[in-house]
Protein backbone atom coordinates (compact mmCIF):
# COMPACT_ATOMS: atom_id res chain seq x y z
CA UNK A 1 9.01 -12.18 29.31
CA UNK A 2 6.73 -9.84 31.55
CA UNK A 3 3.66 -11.95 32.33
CA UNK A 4 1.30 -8.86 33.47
CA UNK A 5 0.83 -8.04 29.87
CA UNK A 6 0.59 -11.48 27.89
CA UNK A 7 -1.35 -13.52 30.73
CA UNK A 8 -1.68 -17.17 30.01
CA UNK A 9 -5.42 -16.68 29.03
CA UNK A 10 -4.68 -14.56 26.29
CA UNK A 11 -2.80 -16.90 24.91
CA UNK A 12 -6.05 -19.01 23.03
CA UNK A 13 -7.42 -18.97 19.18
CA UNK A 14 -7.97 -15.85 18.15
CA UNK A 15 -11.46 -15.40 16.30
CA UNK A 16 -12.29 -12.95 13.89
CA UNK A 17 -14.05 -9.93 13.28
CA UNK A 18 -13.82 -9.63 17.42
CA UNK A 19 -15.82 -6.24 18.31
CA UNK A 20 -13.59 -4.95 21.03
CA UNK A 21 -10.75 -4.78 18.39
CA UNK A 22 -13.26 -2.55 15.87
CA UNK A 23 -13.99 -0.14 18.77
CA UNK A 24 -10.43 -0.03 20.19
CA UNK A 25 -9.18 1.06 16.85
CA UNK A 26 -12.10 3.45 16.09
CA UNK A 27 -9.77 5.82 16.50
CA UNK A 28 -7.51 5.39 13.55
CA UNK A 29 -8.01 6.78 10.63
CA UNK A 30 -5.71 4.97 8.14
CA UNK A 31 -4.63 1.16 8.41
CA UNK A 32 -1.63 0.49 6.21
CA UNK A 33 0.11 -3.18 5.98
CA UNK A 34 3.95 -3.36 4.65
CA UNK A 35 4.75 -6.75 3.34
CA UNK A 36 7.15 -8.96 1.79
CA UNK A 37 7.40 -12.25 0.06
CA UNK A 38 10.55 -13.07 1.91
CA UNK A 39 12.88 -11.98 4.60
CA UNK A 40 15.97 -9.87 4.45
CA UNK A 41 14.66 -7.43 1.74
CA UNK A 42 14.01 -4.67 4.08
CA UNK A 43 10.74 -4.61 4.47
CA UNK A 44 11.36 -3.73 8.72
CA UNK A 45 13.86 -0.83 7.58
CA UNK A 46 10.92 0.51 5.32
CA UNK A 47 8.22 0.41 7.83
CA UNK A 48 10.46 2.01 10.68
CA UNK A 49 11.18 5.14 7.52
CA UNK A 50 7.43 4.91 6.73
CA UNK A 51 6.34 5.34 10.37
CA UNK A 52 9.16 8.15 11.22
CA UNK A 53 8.62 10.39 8.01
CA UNK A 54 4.94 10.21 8.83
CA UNK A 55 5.45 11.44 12.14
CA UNK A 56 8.12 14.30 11.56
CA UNK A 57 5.39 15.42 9.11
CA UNK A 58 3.35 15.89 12.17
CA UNK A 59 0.63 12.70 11.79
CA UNK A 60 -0.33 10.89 14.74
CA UNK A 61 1.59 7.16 13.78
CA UNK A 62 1.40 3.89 15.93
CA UNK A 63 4.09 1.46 14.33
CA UNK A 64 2.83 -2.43 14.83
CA UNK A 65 5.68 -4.94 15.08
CA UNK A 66 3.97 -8.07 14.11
CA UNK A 67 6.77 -9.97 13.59
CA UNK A 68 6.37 -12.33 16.68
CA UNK A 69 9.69 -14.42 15.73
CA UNK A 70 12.16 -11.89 14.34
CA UNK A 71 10.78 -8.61 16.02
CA UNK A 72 13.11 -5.52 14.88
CA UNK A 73 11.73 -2.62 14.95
CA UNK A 74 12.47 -1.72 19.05
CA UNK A 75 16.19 -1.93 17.95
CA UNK A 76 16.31 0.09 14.85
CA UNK A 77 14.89 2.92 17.30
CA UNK A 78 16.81 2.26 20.27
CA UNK A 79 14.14 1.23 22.57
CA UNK A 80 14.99 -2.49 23.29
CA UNK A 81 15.64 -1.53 27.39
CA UNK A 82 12.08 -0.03 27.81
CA UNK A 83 9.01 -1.49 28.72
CA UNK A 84 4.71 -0.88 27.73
CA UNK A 85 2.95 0.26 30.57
CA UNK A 86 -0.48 -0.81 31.76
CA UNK A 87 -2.62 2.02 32.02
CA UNK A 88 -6.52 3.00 32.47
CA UNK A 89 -7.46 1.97 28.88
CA UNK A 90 -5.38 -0.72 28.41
CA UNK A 91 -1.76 -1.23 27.34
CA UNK A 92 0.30 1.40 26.95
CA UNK A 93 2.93 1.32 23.99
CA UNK A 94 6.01 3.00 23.75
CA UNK A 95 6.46 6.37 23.00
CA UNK A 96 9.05 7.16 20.61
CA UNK A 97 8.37 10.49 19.96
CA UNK A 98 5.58 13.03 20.18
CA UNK A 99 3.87 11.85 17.36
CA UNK A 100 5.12 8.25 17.12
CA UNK A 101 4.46 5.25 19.44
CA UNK A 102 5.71 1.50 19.22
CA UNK A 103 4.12 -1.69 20.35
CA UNK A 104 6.61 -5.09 19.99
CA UNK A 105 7.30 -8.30 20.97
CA UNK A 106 10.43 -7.41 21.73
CA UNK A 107 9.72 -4.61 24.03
CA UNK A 108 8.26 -7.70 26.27
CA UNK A 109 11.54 -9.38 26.46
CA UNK A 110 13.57 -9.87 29.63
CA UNK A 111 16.24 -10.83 26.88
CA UNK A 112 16.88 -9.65 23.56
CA UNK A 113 18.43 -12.93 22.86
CA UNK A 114 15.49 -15.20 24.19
CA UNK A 115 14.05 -16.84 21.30
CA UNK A 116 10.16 -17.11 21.01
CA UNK A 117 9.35 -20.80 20.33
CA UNK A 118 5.48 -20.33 20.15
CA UNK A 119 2.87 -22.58 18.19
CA UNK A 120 0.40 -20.72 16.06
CA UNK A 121 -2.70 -20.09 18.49
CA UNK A 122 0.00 -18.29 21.14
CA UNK A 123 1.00 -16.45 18.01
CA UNK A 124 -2.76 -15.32 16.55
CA UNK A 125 -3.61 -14.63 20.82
CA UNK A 126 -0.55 -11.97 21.28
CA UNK A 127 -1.53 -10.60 17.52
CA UNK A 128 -4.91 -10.50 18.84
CA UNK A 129 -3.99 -8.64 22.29
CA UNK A 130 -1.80 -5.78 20.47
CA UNK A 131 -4.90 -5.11 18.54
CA UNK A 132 -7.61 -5.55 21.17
CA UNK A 133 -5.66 -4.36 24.31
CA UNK A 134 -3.14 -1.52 23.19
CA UNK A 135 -4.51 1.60 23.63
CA UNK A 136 -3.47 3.29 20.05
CA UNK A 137 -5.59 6.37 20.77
CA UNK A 138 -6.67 8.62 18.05
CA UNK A 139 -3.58 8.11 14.76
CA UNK A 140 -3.59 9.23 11.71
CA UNK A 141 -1.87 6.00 10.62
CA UNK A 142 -1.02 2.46 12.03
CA UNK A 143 2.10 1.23 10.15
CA UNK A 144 1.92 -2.69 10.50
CA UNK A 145 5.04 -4.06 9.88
CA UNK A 146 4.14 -7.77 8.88
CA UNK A 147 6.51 -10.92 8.96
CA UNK A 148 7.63 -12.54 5.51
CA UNK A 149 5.45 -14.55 3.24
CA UNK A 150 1.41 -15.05 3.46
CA UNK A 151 1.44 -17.19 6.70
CA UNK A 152 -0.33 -17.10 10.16
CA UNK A 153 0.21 -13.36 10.86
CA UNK A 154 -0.50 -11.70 7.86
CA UNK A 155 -4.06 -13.37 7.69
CA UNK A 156 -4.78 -13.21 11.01
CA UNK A 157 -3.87 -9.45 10.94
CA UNK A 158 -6.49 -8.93 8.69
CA UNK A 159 -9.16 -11.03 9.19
CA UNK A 160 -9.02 -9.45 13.00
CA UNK A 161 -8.97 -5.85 11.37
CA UNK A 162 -11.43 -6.41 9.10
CA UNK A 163 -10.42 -3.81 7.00
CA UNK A 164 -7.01 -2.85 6.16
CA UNK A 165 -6.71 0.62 3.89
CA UNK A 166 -3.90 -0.12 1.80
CA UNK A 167 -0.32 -2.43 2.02
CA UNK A 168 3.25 -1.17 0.95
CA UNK A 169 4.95 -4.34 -0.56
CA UNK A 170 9.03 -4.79 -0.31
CA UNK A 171 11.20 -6.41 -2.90
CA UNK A 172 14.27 -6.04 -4.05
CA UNK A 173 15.57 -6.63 -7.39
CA UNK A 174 16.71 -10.21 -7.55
CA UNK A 175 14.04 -12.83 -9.66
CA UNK A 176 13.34 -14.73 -6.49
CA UNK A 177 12.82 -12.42 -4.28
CA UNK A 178 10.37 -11.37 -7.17
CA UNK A 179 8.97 -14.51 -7.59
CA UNK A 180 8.14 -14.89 -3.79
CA UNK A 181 6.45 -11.01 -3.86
CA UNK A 182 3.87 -11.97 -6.79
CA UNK A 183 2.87 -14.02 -4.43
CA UNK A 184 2.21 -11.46 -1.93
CA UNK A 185 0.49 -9.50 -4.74
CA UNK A 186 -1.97 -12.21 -5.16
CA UNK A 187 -2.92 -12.55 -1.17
CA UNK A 188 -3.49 -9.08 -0.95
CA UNK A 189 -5.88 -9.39 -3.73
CA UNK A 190 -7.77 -12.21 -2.36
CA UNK A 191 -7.67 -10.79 1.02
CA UNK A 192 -9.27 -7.23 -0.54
CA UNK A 193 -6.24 -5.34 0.87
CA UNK A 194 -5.53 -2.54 -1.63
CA UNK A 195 -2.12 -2.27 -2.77
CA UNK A 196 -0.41 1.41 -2.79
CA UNK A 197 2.57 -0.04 -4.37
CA UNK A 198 6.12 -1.84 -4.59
CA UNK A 199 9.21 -0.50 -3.10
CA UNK A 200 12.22 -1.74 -4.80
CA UNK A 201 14.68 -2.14 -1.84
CA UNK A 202 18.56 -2.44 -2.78
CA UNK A 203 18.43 -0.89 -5.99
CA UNK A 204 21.72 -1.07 -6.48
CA UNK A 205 24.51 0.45 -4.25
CA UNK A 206 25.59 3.85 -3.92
CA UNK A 207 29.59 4.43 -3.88
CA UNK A 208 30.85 6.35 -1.19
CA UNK A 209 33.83 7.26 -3.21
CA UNK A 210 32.47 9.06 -6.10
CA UNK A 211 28.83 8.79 -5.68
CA UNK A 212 27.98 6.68 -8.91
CA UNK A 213 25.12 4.07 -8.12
CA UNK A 214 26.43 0.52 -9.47
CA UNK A 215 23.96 -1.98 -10.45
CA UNK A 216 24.46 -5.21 -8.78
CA UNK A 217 20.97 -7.26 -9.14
CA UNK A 218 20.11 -6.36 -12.21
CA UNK A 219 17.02 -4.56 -13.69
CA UNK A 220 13.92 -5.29 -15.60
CA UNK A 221 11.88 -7.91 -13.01
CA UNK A 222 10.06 -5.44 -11.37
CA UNK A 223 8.38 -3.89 -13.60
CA UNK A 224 7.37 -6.67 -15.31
CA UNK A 225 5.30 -7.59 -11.83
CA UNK A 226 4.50 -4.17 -11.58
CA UNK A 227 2.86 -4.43 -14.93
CA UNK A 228 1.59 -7.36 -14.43
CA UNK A 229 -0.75 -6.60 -11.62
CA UNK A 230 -1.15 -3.08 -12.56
CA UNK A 231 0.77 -2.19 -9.60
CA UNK A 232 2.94 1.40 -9.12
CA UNK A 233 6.58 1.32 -8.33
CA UNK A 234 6.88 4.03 -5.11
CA UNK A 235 10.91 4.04 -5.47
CA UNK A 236 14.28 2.48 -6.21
CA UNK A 237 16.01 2.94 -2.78
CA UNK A 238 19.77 2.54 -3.08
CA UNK A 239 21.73 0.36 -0.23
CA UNK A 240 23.25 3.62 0.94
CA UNK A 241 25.59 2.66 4.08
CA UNK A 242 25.04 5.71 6.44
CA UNK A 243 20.77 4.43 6.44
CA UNK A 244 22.26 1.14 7.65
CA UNK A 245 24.89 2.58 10.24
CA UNK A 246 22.55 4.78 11.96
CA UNK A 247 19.50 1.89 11.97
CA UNK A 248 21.76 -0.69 13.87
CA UNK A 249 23.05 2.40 15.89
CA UNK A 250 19.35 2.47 17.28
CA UNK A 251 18.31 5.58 14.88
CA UNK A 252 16.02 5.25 12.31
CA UNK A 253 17.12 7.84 9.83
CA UNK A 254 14.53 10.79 9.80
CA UNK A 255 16.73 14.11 9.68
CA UNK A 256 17.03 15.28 5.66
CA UNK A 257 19.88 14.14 3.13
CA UNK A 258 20.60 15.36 -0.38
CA UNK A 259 20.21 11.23 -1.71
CA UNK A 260 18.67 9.01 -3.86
CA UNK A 261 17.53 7.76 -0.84
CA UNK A 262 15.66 10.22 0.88
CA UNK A 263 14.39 11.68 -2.13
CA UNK A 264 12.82 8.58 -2.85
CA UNK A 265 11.52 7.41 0.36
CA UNK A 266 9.97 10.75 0.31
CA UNK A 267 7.98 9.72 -2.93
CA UNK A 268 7.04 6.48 -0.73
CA UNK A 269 5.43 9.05 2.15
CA UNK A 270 3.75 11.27 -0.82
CA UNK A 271 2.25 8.15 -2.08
CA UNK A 272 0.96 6.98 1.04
CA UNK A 273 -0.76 10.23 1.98
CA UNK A 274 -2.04 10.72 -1.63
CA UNK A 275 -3.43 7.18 -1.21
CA UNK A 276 -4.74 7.62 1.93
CA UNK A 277 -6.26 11.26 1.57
CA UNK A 278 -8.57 9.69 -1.43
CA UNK A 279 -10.36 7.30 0.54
């Protein structure tokens, strides 16, 4: 791992509410979490879509990877080989685009396949330094792309904020993957984080053959926690296999398609902006 960027004094306690972190992000204008009661529902896939759709729409986007153990995000864009710089206003994430730069983990890594076997305080301390020491700039949005459940990062993330604007929260249709997102429901609420709504991820599966969308989890759980917390449903997205091709191919899928897909990770962009553009 590159030690000019994590130095070993970083690595202590976070604290919160630290004032360097409220003036170093002074210069976003929307905060916006995307969660998930457990892991492998797609919640990385959806923040990566989130972040790029924002961006070809011409918004200023920083995408946060703060998934310390499982970091994704640098390889669904194809950026695993390069490196943040260190510049005069502090760290220097990745560019990904014109209007879209990355900050991960993973783009620290010397190898991809090194785990990261850190205790919580070396955890909250490199959480800490990607909000403190990144310079994010001016952004319309900062897509945080959390790790499972209602642990370390997801508290520390906002306690150290102070104020998120609003959290995206990932399911898909299976009752306990459900059961685990209520839960995620109910931090957010006691945390004060606004919730814009639930994505229902793998909703289904979309035949390449003939085009018909085949059940496969079932229906009905989702809106029952939807209606139970008096939370929207953003979209149904399909498991469509050309999204998953060209995001382990290093491409996170931005360029249009005539899908269920697109059309309703569109609504998911719409409802962000809507959200956002209120406040």
């Amino acid at each position: 791992m590159s030690s000019n960027i994590l130095s070993s004094e970083s690595l202590k306690s976070a604290k919160p509410e630290e004032p360097k972190i409220v003036t170093n992000l002074r210069g976003i204008r929307s905060k916006i979490m995307v969660m998930s009661g457990k892991g492998g529902v797609g919640k990385s896939t959806v923040s990566a879509n989130l972040a790029a759709f924002l961006a070809r729409k011409g918004k200023k986007v920083g995408l946060l990877d703060g998934d310390i153990h499982g970091p994704t995000i640098p390889t669904m864009f194809g950026i695993e080989d390069q490196r943040p710089t260190v510049g005069e206003k502090g760290i220097e994430p990745v560019k990904v685009s014109e209007n879209l730069k990355v900050m991960s983990i993973g783009l620290l890594l010397d190898n991809q396949d090194s785990p990261i076997v850190w205790r919580g305080p070396a955890k909250m301390a490199a959480i800490k330094q990607f909000l403190e020491e990144v310079d994010w700039g001016v952004l319309d949005y900062l897509i945080i792309d959390l790790p499972p459940g209602t642990g370390d990062e997801p508290l520390s993330i906002v306690q150290l904020i102070g104020k998120v604007d609003g959290s995206v929260v990932v399911t898909t249709p299976q009752d306990v993957a459900l059961t685990s997102v209520r839960k995620s429901l109910k931090f957010a609420d006691m945390l004060n984080v606004p919730v814009i709504g639930l994505v229902e991820n793998m909703s289904g599966v979309i035949c390449p053959d003939c085009g018909k969308e085949i059940d496969i989890f079932g229906r009905g759980s989702i809106e029952k926690a939807a209606e139970d917390f008096n939370i929207k449903i953003l979209a149904a997205l399909p498991i469509e296999p050309e999204i998953s091709a060209t995001s382990d191919a290093g491409k996170v899928y931005v360029e249009e398609m005539d899908s269920k897909w697109s059309k309703g990770f569109d609504d998911i962009v719409d409802a962000v902006e809507n959200f956002t553009n209120k406040k």
